[in-house]
N, C-alpha and C. Protein backbone atom coordinates (compact mmCIF):
# COMPACT_ATOMS: atom_id res chain seq x y z
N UNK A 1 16.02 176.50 155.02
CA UNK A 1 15.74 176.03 156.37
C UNK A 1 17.03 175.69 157.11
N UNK A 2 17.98 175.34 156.44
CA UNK A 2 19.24 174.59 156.82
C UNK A 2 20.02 176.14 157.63
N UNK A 3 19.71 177.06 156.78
CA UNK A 3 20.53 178.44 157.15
C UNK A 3 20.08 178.73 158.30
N UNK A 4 18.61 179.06 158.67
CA UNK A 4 18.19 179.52 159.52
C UNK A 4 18.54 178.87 160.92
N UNK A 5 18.60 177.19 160.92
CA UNK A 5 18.97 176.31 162.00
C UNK A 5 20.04 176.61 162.29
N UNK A 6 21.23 176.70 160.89
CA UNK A 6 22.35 177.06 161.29
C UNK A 6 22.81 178.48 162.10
N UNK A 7 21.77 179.41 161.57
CA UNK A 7 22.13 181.07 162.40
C UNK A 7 21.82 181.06 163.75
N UNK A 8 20.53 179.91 164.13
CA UNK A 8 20.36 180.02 165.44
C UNK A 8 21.25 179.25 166.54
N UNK A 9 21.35 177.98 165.90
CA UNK A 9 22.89 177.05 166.57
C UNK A 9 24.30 178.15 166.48
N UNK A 10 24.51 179.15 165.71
CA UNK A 10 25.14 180.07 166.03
C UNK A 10 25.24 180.90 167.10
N UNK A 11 24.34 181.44 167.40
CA UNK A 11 23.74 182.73 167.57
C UNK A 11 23.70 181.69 169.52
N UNK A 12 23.03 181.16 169.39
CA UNK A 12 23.02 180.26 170.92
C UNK A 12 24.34 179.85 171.51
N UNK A 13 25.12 179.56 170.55
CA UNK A 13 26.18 178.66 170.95
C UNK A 13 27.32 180.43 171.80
N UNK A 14 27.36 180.97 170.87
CA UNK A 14 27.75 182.85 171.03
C UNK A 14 27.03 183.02 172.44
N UNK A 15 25.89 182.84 172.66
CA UNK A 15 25.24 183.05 174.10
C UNK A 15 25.64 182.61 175.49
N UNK A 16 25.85 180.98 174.49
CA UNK A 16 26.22 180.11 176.05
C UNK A 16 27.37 180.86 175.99
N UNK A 17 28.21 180.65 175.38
CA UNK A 17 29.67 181.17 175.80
C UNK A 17 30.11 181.99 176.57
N UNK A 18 29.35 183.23 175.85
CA UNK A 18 29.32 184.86 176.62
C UNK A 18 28.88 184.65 177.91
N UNK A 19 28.06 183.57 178.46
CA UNK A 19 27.14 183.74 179.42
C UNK A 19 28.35 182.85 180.98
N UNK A 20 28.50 182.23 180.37
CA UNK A 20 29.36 181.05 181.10
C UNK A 20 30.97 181.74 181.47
N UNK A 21 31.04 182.53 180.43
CA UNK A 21 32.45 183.37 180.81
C UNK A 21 32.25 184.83 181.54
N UNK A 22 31.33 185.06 181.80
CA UNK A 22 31.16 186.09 182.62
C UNK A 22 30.66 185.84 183.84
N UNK A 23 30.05 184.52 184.14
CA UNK A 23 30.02 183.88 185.48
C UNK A 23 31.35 183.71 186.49
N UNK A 24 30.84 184.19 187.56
CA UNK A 24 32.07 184.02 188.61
C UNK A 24 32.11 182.52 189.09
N UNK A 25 32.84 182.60 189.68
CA UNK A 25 33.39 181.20 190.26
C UNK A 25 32.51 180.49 191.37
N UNK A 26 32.03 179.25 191.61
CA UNK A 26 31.64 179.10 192.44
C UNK A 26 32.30 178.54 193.93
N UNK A 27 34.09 178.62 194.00
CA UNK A 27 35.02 177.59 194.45
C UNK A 27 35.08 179.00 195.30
N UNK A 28 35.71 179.09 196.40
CA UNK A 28 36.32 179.42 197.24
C UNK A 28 37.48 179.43 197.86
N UNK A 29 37.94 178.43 197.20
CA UNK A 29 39.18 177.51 197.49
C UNK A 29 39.70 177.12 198.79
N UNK A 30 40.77 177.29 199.49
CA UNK A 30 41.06 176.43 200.96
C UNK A 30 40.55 177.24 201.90
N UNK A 31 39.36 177.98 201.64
CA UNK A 31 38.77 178.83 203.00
C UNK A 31 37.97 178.09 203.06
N UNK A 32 37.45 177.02 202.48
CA UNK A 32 36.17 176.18 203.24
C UNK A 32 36.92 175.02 204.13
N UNK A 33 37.80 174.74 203.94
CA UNK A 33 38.71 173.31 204.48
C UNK A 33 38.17 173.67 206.44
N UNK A 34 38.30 174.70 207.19
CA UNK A 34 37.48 174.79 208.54
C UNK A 34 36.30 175.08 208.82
N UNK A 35 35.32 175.66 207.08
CA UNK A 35 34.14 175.32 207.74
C UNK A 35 33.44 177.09 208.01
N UNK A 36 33.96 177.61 208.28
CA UNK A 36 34.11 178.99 208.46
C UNK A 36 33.27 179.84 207.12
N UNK A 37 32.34 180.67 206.81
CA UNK A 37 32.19 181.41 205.59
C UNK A 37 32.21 182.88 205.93
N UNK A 38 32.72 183.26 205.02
CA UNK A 38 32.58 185.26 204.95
C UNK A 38 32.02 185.52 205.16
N UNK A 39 30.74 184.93 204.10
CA UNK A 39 29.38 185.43 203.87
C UNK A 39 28.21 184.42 203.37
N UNK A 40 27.25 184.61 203.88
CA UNK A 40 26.44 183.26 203.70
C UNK A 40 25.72 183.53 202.29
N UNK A 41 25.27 182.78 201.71
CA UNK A 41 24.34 183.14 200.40
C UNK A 41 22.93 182.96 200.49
N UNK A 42 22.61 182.39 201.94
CA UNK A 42 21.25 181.91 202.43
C UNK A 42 20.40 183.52 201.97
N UNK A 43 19.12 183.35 201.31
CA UNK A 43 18.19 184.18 200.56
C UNK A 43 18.71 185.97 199.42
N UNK A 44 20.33 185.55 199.46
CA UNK A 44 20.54 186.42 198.76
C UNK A 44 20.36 185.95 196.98
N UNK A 45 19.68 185.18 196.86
CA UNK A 45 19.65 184.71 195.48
C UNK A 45 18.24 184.24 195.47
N UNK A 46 17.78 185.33 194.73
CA UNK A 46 15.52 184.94 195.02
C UNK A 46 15.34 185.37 193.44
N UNK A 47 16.16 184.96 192.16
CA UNK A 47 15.68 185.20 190.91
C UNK A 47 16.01 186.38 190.22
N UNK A 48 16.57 187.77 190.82
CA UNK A 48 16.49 188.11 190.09
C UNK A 48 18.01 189.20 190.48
N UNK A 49 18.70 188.40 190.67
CA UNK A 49 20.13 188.91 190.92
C UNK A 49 20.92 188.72 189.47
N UNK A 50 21.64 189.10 189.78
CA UNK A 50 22.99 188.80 188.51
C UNK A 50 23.29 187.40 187.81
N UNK A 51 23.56 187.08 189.07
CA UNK A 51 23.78 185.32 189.13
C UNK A 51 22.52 184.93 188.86
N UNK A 52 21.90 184.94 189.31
CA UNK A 52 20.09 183.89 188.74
C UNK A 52 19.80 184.31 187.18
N UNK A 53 20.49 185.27 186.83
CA UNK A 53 19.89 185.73 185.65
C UNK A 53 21.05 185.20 184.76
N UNK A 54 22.31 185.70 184.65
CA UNK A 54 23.53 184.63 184.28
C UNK A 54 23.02 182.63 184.43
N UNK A 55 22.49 182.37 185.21
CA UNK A 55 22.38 181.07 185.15
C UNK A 55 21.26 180.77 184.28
N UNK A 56 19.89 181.11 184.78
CA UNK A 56 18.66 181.04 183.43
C UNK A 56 19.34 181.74 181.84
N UNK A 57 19.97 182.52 181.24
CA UNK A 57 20.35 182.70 180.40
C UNK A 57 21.49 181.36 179.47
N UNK A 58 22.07 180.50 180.72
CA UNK A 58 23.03 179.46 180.40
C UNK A 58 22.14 178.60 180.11
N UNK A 59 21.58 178.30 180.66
CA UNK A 59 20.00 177.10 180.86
C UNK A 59 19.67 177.35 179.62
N UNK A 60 18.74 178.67 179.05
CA UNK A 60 18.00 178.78 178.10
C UNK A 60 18.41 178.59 176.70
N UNK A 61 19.86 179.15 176.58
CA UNK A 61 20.56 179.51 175.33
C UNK A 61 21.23 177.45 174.80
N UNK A 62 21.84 177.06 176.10
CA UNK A 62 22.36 175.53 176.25
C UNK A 62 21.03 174.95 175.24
N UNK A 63 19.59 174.73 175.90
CA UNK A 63 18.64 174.04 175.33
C UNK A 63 18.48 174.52 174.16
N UNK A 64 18.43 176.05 173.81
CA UNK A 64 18.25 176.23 172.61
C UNK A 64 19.36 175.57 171.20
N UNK A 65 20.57 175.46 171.64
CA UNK A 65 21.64 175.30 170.82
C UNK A 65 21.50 173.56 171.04
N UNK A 66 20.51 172.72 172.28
CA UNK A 66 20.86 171.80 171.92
C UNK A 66 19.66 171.14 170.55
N UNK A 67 18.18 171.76 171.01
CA UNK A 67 17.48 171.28 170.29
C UNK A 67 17.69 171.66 168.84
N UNK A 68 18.41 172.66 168.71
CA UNK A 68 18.65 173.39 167.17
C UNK A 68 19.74 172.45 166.78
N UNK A 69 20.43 171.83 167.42
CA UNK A 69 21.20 170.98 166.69
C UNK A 69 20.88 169.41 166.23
N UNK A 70 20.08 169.26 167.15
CA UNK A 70 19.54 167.94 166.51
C UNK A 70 18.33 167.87 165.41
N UNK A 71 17.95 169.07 165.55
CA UNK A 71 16.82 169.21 164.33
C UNK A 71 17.60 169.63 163.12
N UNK A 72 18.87 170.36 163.34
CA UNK A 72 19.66 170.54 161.91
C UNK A 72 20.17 169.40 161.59
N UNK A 73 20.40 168.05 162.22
CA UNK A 73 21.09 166.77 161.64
C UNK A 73 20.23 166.37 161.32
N UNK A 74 18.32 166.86 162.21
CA UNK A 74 17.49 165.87 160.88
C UNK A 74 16.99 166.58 159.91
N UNK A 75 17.16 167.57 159.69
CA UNK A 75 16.62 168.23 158.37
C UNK A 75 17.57 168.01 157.54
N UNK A 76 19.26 167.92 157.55
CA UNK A 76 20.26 167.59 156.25
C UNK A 76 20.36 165.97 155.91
N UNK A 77 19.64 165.47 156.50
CA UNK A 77 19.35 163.70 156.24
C UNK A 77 18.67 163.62 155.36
């Protein structure tokens, strides 16, 4: 049982990572200081873009690696 907790706290933790490093940036840097935008993001993000899917994948894999880790500290107790 201990293995299996451990392959999946693996296997999640490999996810978040991958997932979080292939996310772009959300900063803009000193082009917001007047207020001014390129491009607006108003309804270009409705679920099932790149980014919405990069973010639910961070979400999902995060919870998974967190609950798998606290159930592996109580199963080796």
């Amino acid at each position: 049982m201990t293995t299996f907790i451990s392959i999946i706290v693996a296997l999640s933790a490999i996810a978040t990572i991958c997932a979080i490093v292939v996310q772009e940036s959300n900063q803009v840097g000193l082009g917001t200081l007047d207020g001014s935008s390129p491009s607006s993001e108003w309804g270009s993000n409705r679920g099932t873009s790149r980014k919405e899917m990069l973010k639910r994948i961070t979400m999902v894999s995060s919870t998974i690696f967190f609950v798998a880790t606290i159930l592996l500290v109580a199963v080796t107790k």
